[in-house]
Protein backbone atom coordinates (compact mmCIF):
# COMPACT_ATOMS: atom_id res chain seq x y z
CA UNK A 1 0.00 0.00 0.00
CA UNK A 2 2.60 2.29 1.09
CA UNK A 3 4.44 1.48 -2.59
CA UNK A 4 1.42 2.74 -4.41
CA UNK A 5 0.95 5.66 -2.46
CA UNK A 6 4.22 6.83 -3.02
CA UNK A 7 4.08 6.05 -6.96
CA UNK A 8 1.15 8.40 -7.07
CA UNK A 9 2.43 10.85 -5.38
CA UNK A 10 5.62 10.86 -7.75
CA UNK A 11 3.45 10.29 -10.70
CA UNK A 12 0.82 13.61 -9.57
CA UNK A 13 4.33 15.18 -8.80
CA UNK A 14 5.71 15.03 -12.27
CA UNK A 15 2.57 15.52 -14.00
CA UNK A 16 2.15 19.01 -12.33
CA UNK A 17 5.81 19.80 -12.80
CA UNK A 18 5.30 18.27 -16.49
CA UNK A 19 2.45 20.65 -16.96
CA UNK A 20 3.39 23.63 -15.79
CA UNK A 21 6.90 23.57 -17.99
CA UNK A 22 4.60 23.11 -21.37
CA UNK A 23 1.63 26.06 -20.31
CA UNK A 24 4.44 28.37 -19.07
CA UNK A 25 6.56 27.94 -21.75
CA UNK A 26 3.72 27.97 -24.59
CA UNK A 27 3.09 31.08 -22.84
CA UNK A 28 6.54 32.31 -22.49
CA UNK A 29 7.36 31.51 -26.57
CA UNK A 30 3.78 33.09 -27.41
CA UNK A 31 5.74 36.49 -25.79
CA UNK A 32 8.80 36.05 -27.68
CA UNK A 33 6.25 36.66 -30.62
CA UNK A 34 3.17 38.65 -29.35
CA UNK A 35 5.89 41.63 -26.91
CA UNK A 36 9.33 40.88 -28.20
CA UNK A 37 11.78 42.15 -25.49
CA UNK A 38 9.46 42.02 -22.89
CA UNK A 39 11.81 39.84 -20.84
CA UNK A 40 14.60 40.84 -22.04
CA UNK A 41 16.94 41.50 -18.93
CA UNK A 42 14.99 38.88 -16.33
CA UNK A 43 17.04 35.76 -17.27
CA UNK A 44 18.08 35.67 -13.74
CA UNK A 45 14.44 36.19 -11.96
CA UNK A 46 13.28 33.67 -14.86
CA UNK A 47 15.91 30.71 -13.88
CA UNK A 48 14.99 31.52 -9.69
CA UNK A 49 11.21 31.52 -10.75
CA UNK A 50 11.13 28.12 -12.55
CA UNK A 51 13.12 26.78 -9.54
CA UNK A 52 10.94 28.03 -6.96
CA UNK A 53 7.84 26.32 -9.24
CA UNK A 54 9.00 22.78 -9.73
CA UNK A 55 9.63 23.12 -5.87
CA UNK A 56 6.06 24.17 -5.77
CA UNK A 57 5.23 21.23 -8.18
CA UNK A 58 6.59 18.70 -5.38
CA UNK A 59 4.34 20.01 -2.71
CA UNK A 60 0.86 20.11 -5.37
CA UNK A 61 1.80 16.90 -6.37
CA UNK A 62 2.17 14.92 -3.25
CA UNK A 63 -1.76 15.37 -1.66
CA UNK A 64 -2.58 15.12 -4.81
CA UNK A 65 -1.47 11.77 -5.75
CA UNK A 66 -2.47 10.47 -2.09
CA UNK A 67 -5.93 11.84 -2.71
CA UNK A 68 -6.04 10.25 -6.51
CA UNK A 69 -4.81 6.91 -5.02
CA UNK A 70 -7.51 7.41 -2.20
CA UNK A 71 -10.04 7.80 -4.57
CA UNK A 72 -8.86 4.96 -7.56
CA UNK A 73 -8.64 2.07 -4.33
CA UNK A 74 -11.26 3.42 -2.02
CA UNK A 75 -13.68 5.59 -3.45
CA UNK A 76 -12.48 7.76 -0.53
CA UNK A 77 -13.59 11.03 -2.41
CA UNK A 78 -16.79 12.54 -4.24
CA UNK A 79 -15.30 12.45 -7.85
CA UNK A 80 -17.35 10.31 -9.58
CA UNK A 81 -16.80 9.37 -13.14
CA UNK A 82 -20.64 8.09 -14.29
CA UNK A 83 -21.84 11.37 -15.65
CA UNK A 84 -25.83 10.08 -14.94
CA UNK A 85 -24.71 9.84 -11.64
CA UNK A 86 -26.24 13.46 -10.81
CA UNK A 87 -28.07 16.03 -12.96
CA UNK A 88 -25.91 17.33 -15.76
CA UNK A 89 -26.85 20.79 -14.83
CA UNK A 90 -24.08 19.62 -11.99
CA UNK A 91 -21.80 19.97 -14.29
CA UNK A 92 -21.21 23.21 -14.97
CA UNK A 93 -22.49 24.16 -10.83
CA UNK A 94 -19.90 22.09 -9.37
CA UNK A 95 -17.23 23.64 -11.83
CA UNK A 96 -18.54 27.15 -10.38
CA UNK A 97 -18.50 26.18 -6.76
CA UNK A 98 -14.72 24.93 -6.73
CA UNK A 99 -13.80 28.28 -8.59
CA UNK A 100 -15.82 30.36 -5.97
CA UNK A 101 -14.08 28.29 -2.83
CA UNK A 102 -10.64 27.95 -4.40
CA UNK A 103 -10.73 32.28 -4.98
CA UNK A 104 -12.25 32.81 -1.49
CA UNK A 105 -9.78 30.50 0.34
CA UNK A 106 -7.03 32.52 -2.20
CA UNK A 107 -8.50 35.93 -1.13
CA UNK A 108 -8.19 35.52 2.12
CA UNK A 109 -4.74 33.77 1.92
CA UNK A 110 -2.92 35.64 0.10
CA UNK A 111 -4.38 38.75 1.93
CA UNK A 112 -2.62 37.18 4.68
CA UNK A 113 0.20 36.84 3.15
CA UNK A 114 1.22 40.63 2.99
CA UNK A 115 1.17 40.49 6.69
CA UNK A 116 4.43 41.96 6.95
CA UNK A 117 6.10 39.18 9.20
CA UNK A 118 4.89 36.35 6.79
CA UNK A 119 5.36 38.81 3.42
CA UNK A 120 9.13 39.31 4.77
CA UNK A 121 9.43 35.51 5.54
CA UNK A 122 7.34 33.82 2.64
CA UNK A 123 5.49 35.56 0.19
CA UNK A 124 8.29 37.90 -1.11
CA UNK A 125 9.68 34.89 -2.87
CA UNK A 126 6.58 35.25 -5.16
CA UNK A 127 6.95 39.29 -5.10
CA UNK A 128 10.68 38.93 -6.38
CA UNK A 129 9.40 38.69 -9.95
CA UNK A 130 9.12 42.69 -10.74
CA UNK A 131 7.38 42.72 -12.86
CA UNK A 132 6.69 38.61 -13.10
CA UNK A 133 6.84 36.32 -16.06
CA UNK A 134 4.81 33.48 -17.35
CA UNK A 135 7.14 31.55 -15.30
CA UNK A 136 6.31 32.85 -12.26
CA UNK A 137 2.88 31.67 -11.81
CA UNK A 138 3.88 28.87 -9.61
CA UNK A 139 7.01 30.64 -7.77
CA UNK A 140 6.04 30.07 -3.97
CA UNK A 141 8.27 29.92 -1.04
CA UNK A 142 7.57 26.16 -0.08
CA UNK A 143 4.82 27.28 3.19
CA UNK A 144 3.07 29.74 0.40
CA UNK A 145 2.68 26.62 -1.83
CA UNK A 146 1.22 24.24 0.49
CA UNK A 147 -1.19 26.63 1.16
CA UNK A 148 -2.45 26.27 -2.30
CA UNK A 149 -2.11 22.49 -2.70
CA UNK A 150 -4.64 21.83 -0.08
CA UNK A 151 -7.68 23.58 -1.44
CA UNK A 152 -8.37 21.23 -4.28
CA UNK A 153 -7.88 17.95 -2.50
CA UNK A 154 -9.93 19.25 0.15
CA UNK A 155 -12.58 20.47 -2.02
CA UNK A 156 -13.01 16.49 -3.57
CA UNK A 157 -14.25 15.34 -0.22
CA UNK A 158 -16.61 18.30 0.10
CA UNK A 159 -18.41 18.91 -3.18
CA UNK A 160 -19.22 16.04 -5.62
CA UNK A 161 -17.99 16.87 -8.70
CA UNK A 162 -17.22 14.56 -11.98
CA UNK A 163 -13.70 14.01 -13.17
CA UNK A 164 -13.84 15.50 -16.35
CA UNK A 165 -15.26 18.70 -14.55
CA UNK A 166 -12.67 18.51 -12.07
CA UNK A 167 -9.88 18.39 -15.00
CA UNK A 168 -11.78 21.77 -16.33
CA UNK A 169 -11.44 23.25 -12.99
CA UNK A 170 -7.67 22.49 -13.18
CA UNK A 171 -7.35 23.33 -16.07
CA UNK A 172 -8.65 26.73 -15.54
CA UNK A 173 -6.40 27.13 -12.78
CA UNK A 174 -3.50 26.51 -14.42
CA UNK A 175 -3.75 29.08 -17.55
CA UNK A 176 -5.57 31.65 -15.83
CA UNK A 177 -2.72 31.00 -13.23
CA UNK A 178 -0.13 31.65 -15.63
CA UNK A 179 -1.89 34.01 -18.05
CA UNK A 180 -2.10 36.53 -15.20
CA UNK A 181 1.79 36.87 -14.80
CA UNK A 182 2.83 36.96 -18.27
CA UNK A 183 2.81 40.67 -18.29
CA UNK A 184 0.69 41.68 -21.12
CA UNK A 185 -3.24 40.84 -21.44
CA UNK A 186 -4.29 38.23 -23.78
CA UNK A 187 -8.00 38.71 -23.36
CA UNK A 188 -9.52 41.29 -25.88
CA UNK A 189 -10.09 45.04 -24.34
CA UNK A 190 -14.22 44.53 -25.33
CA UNK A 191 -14.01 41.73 -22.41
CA UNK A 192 -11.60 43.53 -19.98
CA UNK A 193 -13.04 46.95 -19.98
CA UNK A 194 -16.36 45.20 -20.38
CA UNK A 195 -19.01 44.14 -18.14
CA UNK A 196 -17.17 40.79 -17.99
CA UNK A 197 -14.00 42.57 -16.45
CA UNK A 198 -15.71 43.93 -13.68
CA UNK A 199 -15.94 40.66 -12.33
CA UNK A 200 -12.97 38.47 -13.41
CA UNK A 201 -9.71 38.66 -13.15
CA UNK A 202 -7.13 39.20 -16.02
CA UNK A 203 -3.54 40.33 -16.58
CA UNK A 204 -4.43 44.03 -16.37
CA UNK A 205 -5.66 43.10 -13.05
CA UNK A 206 -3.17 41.15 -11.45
CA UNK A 207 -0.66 43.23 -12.66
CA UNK A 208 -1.58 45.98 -10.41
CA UNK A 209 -1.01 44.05 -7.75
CA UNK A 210 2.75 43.19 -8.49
CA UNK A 211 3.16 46.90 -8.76
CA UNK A 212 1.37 48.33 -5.69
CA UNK A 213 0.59 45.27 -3.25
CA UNK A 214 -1.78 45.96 -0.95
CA UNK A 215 -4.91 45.33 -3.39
CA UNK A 216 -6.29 43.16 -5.90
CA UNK A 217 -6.19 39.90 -4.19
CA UNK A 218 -8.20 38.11 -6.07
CA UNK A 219 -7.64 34.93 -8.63
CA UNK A 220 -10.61 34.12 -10.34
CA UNK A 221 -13.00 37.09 -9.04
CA UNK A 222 -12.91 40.40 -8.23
CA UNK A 223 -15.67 40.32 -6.02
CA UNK A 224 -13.69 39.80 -2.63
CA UNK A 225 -11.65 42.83 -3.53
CA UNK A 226 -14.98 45.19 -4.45
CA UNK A 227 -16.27 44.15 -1.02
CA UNK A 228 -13.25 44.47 1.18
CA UNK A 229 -12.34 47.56 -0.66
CA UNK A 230 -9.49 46.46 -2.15
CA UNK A 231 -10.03 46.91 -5.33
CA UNK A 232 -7.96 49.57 -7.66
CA UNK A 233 -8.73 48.24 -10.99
CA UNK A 234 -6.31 47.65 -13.58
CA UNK A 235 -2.72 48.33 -14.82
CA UNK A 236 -1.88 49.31 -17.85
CA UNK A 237 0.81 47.70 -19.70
CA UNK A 238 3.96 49.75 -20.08
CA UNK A 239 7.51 50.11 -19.75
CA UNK A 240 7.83 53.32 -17.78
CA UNK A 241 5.34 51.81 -14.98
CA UNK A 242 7.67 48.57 -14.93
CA UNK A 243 10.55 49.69 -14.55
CA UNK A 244 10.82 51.90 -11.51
CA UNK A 245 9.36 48.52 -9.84
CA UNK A 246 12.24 46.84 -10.31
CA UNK A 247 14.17 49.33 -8.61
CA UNK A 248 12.69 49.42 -5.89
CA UNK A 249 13.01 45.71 -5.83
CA UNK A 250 16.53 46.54 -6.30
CA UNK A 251 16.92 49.32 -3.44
CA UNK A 252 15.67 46.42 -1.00
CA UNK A 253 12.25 46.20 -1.91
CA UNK A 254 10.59 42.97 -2.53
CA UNK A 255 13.90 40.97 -3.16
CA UNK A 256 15.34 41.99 0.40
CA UNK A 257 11.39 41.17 2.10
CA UNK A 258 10.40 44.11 3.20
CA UNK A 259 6.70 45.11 1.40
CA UNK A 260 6.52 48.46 -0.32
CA UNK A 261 3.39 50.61 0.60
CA UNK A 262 1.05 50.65 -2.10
């Protein structure tokens, strides 16, 4: 038993690690095309951000594969693989609900997280990328990371939901994940500046918080941050507002763990 635990937790381990090398680097080429330069300068933060992530990879990997091999030999969990099993109306509800919980529990986390003891001590590792990549989507100090990995495996003993909607939900995760580092917006400006971009959260959005901090917590949603007031809407994407980022990431900003005020 022990044997097959730890098989699945390698095998979840690599697949996550396996995964986010191919969406970040699609990503990451799709740059070198779509904003050519924008990275030039950051090999450096790039190498330290895909380091930090297939750290990251280990720890999402690991509860993972112990839930998967819970699930495969016990039926420990409420995946369920006969679609007829509940309503297909399901569906597309439970695919909702795990978005909702994951963002709330990532709200509320991350929020946390700029605490300035913990920011100094674990999430400047993420802040280091000034302004981030689409490898950074991933790059946790190890504590930050597990965090994260808990919500979904949690989440499978909660809320029935079928495995092919669970493999939308992470594959949502993953590209919205990444696409929200990359440092330019890939969604069309009629969706961003839209009714649509008042509630979810692209680029433009996360961006701001990389620059200033101490708003747009979000992942999914903005709705946490138009409650809780934390909300400054979006960034636009250009090099004068990037670059006097990194120096203050230079001057002892994020990099040294001390939290600029935003």
């Amino acid at each position: 038993m022990l044997a097959a635990i730890l098989l699945s937790a390698l095998a979840m381990t690599v697949i996550v690690g396996v995964r986010y090398l191919i969406v970040s680097g699609a990503f990451a080429f799709a740059t070198t095309r779509v904003r050519p330069g924008l990275y030039a300068g950051q090999r450096a933060q790039i190498v330290c951000e895909i380091g930090w992530s297939l750290a990251s990879a280990a720890i999402y990997g690991i509860p993972a594969g112990v839930v998967a091999w819970g699930w495969q030999a016990h039926g420990w969990t409420r995946i369920y693989s006969d679609a007829a099993a509940l309503p297909l109306w399901w569906l597309p509800v439970s695919v909702l609900l795990y978005l909702l919980a994951h963002d709330a529990w990532f709200y509320w986390t991350h929020r946390w997280m700029h605490a300035p003891a913990l920011f100094r001590r674990v999430h400047a590792i993420h802040h280091a990328s000034r302004p981030p990549t689409a490898w950074a989507a991933m790059s946790f100090h190890p504590w930050e990371a597990l965090s994260g990995a808990v919500v979904i495996p949690t989440l499978v003993f909660l809320i029935p939901i079928h495995v092919a909607a669970l493999g939308i939900v992470l594959a949502i995760m993953t590209v919205m994940g990444v696409t929200n580092h990359m440092g330019w917006e890939l969604f069309p400006r009629a969706l961003v500046d839209g009714p649509g971009g008042r509630w979810l959260i692209t680029a433009s959005h996360h961006q701001r918080h990389h620059r200033d901090y101490r708003c747009n917590y979000g992942l999914y949603f903005r709705h946490w941050d138009l409650l809780c007031g934390t909300d400054r809407g979006l960034a636009p994407f250009d090099a004068p507002a990037a670059q006097p980022a990194r120096r203050v990431a230079d001057r002892g900003g994020a990099v040294a763990g001390h939290e600029p005020r935003g």
